[in-house]
Each structure stands twice: as structure tokens, then as C-alpha cells.
Protein backbone atom coordinates (compact mmCIF):
# COMPACT_ATOMS: atom_id res chain seq x y z
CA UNK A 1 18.14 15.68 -34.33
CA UNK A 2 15.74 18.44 -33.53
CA UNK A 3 16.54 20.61 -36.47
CA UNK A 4 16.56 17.71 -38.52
CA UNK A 5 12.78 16.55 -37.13
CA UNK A 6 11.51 20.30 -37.35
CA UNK A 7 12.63 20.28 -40.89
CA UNK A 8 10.87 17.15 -41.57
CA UNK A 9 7.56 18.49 -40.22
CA UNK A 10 8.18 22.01 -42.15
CA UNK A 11 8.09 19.77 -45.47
CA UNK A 12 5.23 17.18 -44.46
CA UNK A 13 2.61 20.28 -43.69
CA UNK A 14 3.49 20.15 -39.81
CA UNK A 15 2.88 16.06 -39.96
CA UNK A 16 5.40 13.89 -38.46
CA UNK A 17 5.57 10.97 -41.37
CA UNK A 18 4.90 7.62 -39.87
CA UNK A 19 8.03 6.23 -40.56
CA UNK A 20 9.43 8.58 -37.72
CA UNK A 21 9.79 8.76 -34.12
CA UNK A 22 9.25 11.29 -31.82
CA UNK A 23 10.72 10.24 -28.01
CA UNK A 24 8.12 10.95 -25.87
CA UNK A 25 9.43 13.47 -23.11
CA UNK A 26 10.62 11.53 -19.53
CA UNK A 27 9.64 13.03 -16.21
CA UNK A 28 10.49 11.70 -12.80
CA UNK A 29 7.98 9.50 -10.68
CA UNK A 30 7.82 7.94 -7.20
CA UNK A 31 4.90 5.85 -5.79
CA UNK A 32 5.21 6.00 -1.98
CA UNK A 33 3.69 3.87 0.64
CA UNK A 34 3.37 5.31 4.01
CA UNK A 35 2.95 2.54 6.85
CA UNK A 36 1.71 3.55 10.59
CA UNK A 37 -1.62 5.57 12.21
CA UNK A 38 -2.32 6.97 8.38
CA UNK A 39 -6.04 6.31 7.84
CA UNK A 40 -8.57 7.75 9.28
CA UNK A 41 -6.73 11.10 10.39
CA UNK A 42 -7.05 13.34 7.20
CA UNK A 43 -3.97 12.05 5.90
CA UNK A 44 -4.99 11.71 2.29
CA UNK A 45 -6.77 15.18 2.36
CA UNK A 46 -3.20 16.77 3.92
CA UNK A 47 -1.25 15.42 1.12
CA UNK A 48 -3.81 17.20 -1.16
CA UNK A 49 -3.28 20.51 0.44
CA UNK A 50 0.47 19.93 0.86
CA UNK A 51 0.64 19.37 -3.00
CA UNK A 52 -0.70 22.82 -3.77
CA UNK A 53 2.32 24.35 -3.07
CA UNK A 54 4.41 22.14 -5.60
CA UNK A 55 4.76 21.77 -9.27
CA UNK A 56 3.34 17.84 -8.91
CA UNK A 57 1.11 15.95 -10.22
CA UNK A 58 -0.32 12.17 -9.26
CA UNK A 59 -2.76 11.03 -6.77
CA UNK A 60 -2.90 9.72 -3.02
CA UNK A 61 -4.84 6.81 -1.97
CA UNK A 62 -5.95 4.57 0.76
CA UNK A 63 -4.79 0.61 0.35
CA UNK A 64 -6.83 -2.72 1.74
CA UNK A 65 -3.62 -3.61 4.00
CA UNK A 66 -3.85 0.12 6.12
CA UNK A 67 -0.76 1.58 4.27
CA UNK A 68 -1.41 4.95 2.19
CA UNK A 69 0.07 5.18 -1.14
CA UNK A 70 1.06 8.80 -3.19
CA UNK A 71 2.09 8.84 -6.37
CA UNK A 72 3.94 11.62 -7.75
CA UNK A 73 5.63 13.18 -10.96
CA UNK A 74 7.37 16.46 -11.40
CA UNK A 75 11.22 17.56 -11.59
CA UNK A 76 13.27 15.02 -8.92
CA UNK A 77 13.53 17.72 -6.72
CA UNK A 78 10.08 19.48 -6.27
CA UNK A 79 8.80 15.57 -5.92
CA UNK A 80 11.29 14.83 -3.07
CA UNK A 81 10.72 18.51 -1.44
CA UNK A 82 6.89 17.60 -1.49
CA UNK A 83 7.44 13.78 -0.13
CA UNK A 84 9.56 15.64 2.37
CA UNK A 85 6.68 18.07 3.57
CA UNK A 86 4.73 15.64 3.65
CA UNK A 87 6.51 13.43 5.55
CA UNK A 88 7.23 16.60 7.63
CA UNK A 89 3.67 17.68 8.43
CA UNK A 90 1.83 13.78 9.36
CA UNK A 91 5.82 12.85 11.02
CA UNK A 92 3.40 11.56 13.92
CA UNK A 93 1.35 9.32 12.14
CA UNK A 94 3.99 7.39 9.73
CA UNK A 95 6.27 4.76 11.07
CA UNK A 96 7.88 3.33 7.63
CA UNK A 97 8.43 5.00 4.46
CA UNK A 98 8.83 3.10 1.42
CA UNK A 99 10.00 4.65 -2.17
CA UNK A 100 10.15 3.37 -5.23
CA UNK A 101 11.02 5.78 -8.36
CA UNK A 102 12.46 6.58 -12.03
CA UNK A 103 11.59 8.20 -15.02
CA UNK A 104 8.45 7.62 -17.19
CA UNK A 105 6.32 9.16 -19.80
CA UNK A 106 4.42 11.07 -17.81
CA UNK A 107 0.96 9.93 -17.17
CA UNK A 108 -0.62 12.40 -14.40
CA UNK A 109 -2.54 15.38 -14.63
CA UNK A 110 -3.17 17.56 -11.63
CA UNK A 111 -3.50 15.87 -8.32
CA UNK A 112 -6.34 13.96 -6.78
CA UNK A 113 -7.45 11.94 -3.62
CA UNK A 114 -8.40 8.32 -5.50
């Protein structure tokens, strides 16, 4: 199917035709709530550090009901290894992890306290 599509574009002046299309690349994301003493204590601003040292992007947030939420894309095993370091380095202040996950278009760029 690729050679076929790159051929197309060759012939069409580099222009996929309208009648065709292209699958829009998948990449794994989790949205994570973190229940427990995790406002207030620099939570949000660890995450941010913590996701410097992994190929992620998505953002971290406070929520009305006192639970933090991260969101996360990336291969399914640099996001797990950075929910695990996080996890890891605030261990004191969570008392309930939930995940939810799958694959999506991806929709994130970088990574940001919201």
C-alpha cells in the first residue's frame, strides 16, 4: 500500500488526490487520575520535571474534586516508565491510581502544566 500511495503522489505533483486516504499514524495515550494529598505540594510541577527525561508528550492538571489528572502519549512503554516515576517520586502523596488508555491520533505537543 505504501508503494502504491508514493506512486500516486509521484504522478499527482506530490498531492494526495482527494479520492484517497491516508491513515493517520496511531500513538499510545493514557489519561491518569491520581487521588490522595496531590494538590498543593508541587505535584503538578514534579510531573513536569519528571517528564523531561521521557519521550512524552500531554499535560498535567489540577481537577475541582482534589484528584490530579496527566495525560500522556508516547510509545506504551516510555508512557508507563514515566507514569511509573512518577508514581515513584510523589508515592507519599497518592493513595489511588486510576488509568485509562489506547491508541489515538496523536493530539499533544510537548508537555505542559494546564
Amino acid at each position: 500500500m505504501q508503494i502504491e500511495f508514493r506512486c500516486v503522489c509521484r504522478l499527482n505533483g506530490g498531492r494526495v488526490p482527494p479520492n484517497v486516504r491516508v491513515p493517520m499514524a496511531e500513538i499510545h495515550h493514557e489519561i491518569v487520575h491520581f487521588s490522595g494529598h496531590v494538590q498543593g505540594v508541587g505535584f503538578r510541577y514534579t510531573v513536569l520535571q519528571v517528564a523531561k527525561g521521557f519521550e512524552v508528550a500531554g499535560h498535567v492538571s489540577n481537577q475541582a474534586d482534589g484528584r490530579v489528572t496527566l495525560e500522556a502519549e508516547g510509545a506504551p512503554a516510555e508512557v508507563a516508565a514515566f507514569v511509573d516515576a512518577v508514581r515513584e517520586k510523589m508515592h507519599g502523596y497518592i493513595r489511588k491510581v486510576e488509568r485509562s488508555g489506547g491508541a489515538r491520533v496523536a493530539q499533544c505537543r510537548g508537555f505542559a502544566i494546564k
